[in-house]
Protein backbone atom coordinates (compact mmCIF):
# COMPACT_ATOMS: atom_id res chain seq x y z
CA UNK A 1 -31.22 47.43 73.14
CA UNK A 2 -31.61 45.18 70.22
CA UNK A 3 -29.16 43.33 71.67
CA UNK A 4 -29.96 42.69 74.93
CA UNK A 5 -33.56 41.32 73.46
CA UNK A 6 -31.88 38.83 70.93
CA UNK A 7 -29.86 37.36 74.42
CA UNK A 8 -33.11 37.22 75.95
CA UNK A 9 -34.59 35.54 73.25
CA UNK A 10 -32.36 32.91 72.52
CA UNK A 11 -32.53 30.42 74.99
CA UNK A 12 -36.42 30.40 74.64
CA UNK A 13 -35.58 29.57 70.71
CA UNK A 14 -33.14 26.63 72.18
CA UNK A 15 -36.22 25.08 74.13
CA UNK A 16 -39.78 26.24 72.41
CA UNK A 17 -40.98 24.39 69.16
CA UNK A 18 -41.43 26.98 66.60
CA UNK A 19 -45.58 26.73 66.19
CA UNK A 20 -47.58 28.25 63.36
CA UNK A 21 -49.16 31.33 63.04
CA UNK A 22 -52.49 30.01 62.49
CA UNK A 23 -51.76 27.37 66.00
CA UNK A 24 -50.85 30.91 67.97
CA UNK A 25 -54.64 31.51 69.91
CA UNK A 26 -52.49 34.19 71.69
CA UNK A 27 -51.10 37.63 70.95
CA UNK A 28 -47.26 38.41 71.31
CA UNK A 29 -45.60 40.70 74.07
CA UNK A 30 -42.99 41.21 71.87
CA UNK A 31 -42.30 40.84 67.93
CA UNK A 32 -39.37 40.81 66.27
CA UNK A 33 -39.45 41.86 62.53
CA UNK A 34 -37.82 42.27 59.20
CA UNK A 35 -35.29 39.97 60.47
CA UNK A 36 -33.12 37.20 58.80
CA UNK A 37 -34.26 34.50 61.51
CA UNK A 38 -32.51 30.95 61.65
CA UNK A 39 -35.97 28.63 62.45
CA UNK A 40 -33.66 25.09 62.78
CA UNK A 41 -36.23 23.90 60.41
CA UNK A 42 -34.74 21.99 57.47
CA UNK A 43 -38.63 22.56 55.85
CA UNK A 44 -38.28 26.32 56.51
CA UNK A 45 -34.37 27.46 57.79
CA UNK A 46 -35.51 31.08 57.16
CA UNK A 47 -38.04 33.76 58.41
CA UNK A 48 -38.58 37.50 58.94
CA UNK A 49 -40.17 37.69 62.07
CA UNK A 50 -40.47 36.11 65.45
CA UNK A 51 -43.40 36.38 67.94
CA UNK A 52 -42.92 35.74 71.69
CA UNK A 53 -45.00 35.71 74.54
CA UNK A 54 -43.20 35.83 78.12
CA UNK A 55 -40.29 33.59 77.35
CA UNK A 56 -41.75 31.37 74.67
CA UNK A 57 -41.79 31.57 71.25
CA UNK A 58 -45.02 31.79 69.81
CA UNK A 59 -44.71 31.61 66.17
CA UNK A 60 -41.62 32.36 63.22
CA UNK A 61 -43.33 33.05 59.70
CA UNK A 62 -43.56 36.29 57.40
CA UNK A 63 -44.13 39.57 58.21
CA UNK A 64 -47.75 39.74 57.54
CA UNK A 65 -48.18 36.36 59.44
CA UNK A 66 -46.76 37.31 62.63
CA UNK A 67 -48.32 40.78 62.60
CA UNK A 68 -51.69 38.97 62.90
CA UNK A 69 -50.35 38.32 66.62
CA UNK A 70 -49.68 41.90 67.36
CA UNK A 71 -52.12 42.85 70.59
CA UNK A 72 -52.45 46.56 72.29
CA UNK A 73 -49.47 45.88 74.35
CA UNK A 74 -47.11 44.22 72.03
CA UNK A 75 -43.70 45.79 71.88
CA UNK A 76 -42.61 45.30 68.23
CA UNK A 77 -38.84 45.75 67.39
CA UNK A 78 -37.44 46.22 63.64
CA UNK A 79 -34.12 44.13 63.04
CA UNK A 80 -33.39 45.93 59.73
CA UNK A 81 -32.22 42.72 58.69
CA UNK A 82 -29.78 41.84 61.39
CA UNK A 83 -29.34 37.88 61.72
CA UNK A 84 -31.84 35.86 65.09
CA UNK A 85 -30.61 32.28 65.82
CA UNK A 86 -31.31 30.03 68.75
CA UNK A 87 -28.62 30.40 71.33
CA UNK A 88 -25.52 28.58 71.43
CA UNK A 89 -24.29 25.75 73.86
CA UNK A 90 -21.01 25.40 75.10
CA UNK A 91 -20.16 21.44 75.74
CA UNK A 92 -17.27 21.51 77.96
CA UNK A 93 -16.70 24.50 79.67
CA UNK A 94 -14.10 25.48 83.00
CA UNK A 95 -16.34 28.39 84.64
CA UNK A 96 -14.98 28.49 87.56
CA UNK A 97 -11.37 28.92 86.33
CA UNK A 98 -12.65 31.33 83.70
CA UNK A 99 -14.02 33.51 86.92
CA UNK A 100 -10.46 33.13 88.45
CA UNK A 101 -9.11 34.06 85.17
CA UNK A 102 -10.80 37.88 85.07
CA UNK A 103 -8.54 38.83 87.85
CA UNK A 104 -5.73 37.95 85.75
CA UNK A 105 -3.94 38.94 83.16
CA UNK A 106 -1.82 36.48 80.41
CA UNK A 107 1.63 36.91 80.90
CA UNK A 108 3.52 33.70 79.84
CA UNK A 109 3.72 35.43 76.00
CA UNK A 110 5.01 38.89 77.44
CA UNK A 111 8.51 40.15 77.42
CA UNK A 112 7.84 43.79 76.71
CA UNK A 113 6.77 46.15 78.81
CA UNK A 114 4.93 47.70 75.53
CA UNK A 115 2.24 44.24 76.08
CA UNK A 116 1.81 44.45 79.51
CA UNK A 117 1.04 47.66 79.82
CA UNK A 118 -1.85 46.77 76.80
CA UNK A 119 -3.10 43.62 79.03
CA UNK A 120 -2.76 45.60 82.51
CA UNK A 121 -4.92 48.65 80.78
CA UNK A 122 -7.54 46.15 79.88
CA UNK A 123 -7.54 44.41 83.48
CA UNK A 124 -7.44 48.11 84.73
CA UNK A 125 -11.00 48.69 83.30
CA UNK A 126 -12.80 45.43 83.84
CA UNK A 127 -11.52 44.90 87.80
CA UNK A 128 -13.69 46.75 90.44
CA UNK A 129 -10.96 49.23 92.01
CA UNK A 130 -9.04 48.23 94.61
CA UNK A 131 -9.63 44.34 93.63
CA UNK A 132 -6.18 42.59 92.87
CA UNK A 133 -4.76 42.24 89.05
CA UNK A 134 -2.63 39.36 89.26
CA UNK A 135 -0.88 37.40 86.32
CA UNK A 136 2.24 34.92 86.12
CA UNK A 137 5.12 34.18 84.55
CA UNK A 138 6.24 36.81 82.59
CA UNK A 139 8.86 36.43 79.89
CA UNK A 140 8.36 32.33 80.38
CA UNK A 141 8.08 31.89 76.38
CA UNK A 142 11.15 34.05 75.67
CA UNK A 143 13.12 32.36 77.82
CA UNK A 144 12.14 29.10 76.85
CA UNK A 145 13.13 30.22 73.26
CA UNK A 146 16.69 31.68 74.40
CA UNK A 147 17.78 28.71 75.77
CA UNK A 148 16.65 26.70 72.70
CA UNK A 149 19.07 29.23 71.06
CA UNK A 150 21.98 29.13 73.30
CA UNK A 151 21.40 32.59 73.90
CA UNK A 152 23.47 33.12 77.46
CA UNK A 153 23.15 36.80 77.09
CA UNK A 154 19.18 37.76 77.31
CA UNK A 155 17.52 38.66 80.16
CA UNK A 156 13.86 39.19 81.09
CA UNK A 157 12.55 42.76 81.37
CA UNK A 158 11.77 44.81 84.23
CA UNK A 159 8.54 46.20 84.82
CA UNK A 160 8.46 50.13 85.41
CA UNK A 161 7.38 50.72 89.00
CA UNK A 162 6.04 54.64 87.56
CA UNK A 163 4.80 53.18 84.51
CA UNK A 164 2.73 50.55 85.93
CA UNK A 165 1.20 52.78 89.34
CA UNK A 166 -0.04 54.94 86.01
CA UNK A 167 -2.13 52.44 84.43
CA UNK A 168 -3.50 51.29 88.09
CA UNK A 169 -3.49 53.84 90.22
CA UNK A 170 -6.68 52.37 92.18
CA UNK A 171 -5.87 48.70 92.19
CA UNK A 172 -2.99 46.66 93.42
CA UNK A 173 -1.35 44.35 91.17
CA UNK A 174 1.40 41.21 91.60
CA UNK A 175 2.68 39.56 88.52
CA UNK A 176 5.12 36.85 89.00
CA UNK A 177 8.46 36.22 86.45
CA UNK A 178 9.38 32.84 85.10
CA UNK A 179 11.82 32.30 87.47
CA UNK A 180 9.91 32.91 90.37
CA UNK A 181 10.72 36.56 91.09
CA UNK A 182 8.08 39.24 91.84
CA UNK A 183 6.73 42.45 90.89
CA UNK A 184 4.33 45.00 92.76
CA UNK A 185 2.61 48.25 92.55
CA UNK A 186 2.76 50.85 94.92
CA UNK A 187 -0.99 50.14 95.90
CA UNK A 188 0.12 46.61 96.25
CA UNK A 189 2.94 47.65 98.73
CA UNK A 190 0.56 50.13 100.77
CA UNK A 191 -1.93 47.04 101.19
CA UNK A 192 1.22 45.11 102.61
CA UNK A 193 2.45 48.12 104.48
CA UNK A 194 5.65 47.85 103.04
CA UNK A 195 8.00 50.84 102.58
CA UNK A 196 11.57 52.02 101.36
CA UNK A 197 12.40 51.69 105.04
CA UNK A 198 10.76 47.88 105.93
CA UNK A 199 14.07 45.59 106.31
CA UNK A 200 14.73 42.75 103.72
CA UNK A 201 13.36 39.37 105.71
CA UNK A 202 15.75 36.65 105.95
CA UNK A 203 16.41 34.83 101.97
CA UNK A 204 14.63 37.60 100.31
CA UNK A 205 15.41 41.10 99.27
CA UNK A 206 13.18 44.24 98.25
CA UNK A 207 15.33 45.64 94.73
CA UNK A 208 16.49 49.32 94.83
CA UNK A 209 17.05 52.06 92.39
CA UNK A 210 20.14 54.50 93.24
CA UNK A 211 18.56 56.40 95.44
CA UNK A 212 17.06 54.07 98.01
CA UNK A 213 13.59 53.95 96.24
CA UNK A 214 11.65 50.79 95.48
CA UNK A 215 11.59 49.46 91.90
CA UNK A 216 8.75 47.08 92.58
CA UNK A 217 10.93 43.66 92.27
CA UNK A 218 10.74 41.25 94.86
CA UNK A 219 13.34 38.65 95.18
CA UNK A 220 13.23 35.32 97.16
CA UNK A 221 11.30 35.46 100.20
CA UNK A 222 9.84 38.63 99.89
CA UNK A 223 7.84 37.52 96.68
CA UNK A 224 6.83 34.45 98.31
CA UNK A 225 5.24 36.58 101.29
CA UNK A 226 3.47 39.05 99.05
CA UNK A 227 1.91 36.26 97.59
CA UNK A 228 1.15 34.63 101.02
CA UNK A 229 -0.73 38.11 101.49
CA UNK A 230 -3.33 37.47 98.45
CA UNK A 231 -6.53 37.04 99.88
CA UNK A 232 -8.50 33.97 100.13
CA UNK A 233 -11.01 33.53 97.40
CA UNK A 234 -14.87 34.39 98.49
CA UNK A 235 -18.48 34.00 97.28
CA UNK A 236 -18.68 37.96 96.72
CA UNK A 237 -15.26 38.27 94.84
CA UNK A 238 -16.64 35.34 92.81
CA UNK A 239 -19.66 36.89 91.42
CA UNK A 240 -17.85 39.79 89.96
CA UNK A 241 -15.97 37.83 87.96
CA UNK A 242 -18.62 35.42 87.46
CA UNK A 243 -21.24 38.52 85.81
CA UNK A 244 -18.55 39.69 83.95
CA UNK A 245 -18.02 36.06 82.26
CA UNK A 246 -21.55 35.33 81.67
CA UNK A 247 -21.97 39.16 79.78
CA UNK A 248 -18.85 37.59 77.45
CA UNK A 249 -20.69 34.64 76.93
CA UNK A 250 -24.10 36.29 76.03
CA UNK A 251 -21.81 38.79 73.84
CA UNK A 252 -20.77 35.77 71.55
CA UNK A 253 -24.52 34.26 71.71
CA UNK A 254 -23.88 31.40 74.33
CA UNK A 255 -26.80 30.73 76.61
CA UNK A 256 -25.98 28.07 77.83
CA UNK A 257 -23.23 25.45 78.89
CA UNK A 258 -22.00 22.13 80.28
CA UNK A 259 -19.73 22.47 82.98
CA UNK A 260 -18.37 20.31 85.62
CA UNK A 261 -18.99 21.76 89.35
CA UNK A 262 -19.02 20.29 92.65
CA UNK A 263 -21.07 20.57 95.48
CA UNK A 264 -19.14 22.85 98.15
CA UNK A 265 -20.92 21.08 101.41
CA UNK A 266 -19.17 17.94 100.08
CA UNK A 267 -16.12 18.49 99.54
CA UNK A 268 -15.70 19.83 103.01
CA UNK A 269 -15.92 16.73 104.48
CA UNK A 270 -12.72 14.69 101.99
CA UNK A 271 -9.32 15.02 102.45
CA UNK A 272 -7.48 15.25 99.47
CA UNK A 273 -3.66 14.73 98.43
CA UNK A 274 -3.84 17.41 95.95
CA UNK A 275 -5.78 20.29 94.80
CA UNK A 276 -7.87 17.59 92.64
CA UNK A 277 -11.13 19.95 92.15
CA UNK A 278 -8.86 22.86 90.47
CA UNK A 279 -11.07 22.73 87.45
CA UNK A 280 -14.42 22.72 88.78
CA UNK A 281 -17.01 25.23 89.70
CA UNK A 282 -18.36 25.30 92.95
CA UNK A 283 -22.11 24.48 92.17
CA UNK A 284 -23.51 27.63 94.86
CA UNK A 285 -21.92 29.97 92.62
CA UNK A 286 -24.38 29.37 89.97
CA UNK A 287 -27.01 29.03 92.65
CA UNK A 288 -26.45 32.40 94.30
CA UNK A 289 -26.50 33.93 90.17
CA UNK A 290 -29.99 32.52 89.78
CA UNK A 291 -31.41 33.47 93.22
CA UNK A 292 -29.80 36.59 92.32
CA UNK A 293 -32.22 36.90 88.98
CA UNK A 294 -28.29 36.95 86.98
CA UNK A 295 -27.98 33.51 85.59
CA UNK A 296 -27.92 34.04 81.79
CA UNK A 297 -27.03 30.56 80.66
CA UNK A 298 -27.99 27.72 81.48
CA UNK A 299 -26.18 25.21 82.93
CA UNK A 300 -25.86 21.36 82.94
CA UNK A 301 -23.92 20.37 85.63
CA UNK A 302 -21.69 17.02 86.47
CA UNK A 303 -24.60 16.29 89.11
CA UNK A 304 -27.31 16.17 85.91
CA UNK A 305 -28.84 18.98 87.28
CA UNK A 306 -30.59 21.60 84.70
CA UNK A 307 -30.83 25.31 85.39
């Protein structure tokens, strides 16, 4: 609860002046006391309490000052101490990829199945069921680091088929190996309406164990069409990610950052050589959040525009 206040209260500590007690003609809808509060004031760096009104601050000063501005209806909340400073900006930020980036889990640093099953666990509980866990590149570091040492013998691991389907039952998950190869779930395969039976397509095979049952390894082609089976990105898949992001930002006391977006209607109407705007954030996204009442930062944008 405490919480959830301080994240509330910092960006109106980022853009109110901190006024006096005795310049406060109004009483508080909320106080915040017995606090260690960060004022940004070289005169005065320190306070107990905090007095707001709506989403300004009216006063920071002692306990007995800011008490003066408790009214009938003034919720009043004891820190116990804990530390209030204004909320933190992040300069240069990468939102969008960051909401790409909650569907996924690192992989490039894995070559036991001991670590993936740690990361998949922690995708497992975050992801909405029956939203794709994807990641890529497993085992890329350790190979890099065999060939360095002439090492002719090693070879990446497998992923357990059994092992995996335990940890995500309800979602379906591809992970892609250094070298291009594939691995999917059994909920993967039922969304693909693949089966021990389907045939291998032409340059591609789906790996065996002894007795005719998929191990979840795709080779050639057949990775390549899994992944040609992803589906596109949306506005509603976005958002999931997207609240999830902005709760880890508020978690770590950032309300608010610089980002660079683009403006969707735009870039519709270019042709480009490459996937140029990989790094930006399509500026709707943070327009649908605030319509939505769930924009907890705020953001400068590339276009100068303040939210």
């Amino acid at each position: 609860m405490v919480r959830r206040m301080l994240q509330a209260l910092a960006p109106a500590m980022i853009v109110a002046g901190l006024f006096s007690p005795a310049a406060a003609a109004e009483t508080a809808t909320l106080i915040l006391r017995h606090g260690d509060v960060w004022t940004v004031d070289p005169d005065r760096p320190h306070a107990q309490d905090v007095a707001v009104r709506g989403d300004r601050i009216l006063a920071v000063g002692t306990d007995p000052e800011i008490m003066k501005l408790k009214g009938l209806e003034t919720q009043v909340v004891d820190l116990k101490g804990a530390f209030v400073l204004p909320g933190l900006i992040d300069a240069h930020t990468h939102f969008g990829n960051a909401v790409e980036s909650f569907f996924q889990i690192r992989l490039v640093d894995v070559d036991d199945e001991a670590l993936l099953a740690e990361r998949l666990k922690t995708a497992a509980r975050e992801v909405p069921k029956g939203l794709w866990i994807t990641g890529y590149d497993w085992s890329s570091a350790a190979a890099v680091a065999a060939k360095k040492r002439g090492d002719k013998v090693w070879k990446p691991f497998q992923p357990n088929l059994a092992e995996i389907d335990a940890i995500a039952p309800a979602h379906p998950v591809l992970l892609r190996r250094y070298d291009g190869a594939y691995f999917v779930n059994s909920k993967g395969f039922d969304y693909a309406h693949i089966d021990k039976n389907t045939p291998d397509p032409p340059n591609g095979h789906y790996d065996k164990d002894g007795k005719c049952e998929l191990t979840g390894v795709l080779l050639g082609a057949t990775g390549e069409r899994m992944a040609e089976i992803m589906p596109a990105q949306s506005r509603a898949r976005d958002l999931i990610g997207a609240r999830a992001m902005l709760h880890q930002l508020n978690a770590f006391g950032i309300t608010g950052i610089h980002d660079i977006s683009r403006v969707e209607e735009i870039s519709q109407t270019k042709l480009f050589r490459t996937a140029v705007e990989r790094s930006t954030t399509d500026l709707g996204l943070f327009k649908d959040l605030r319509a939505r009442g769930e924009l907890t930062v705020r953001v400068y944008d590339r276009n100068n525009i303040a939210h």
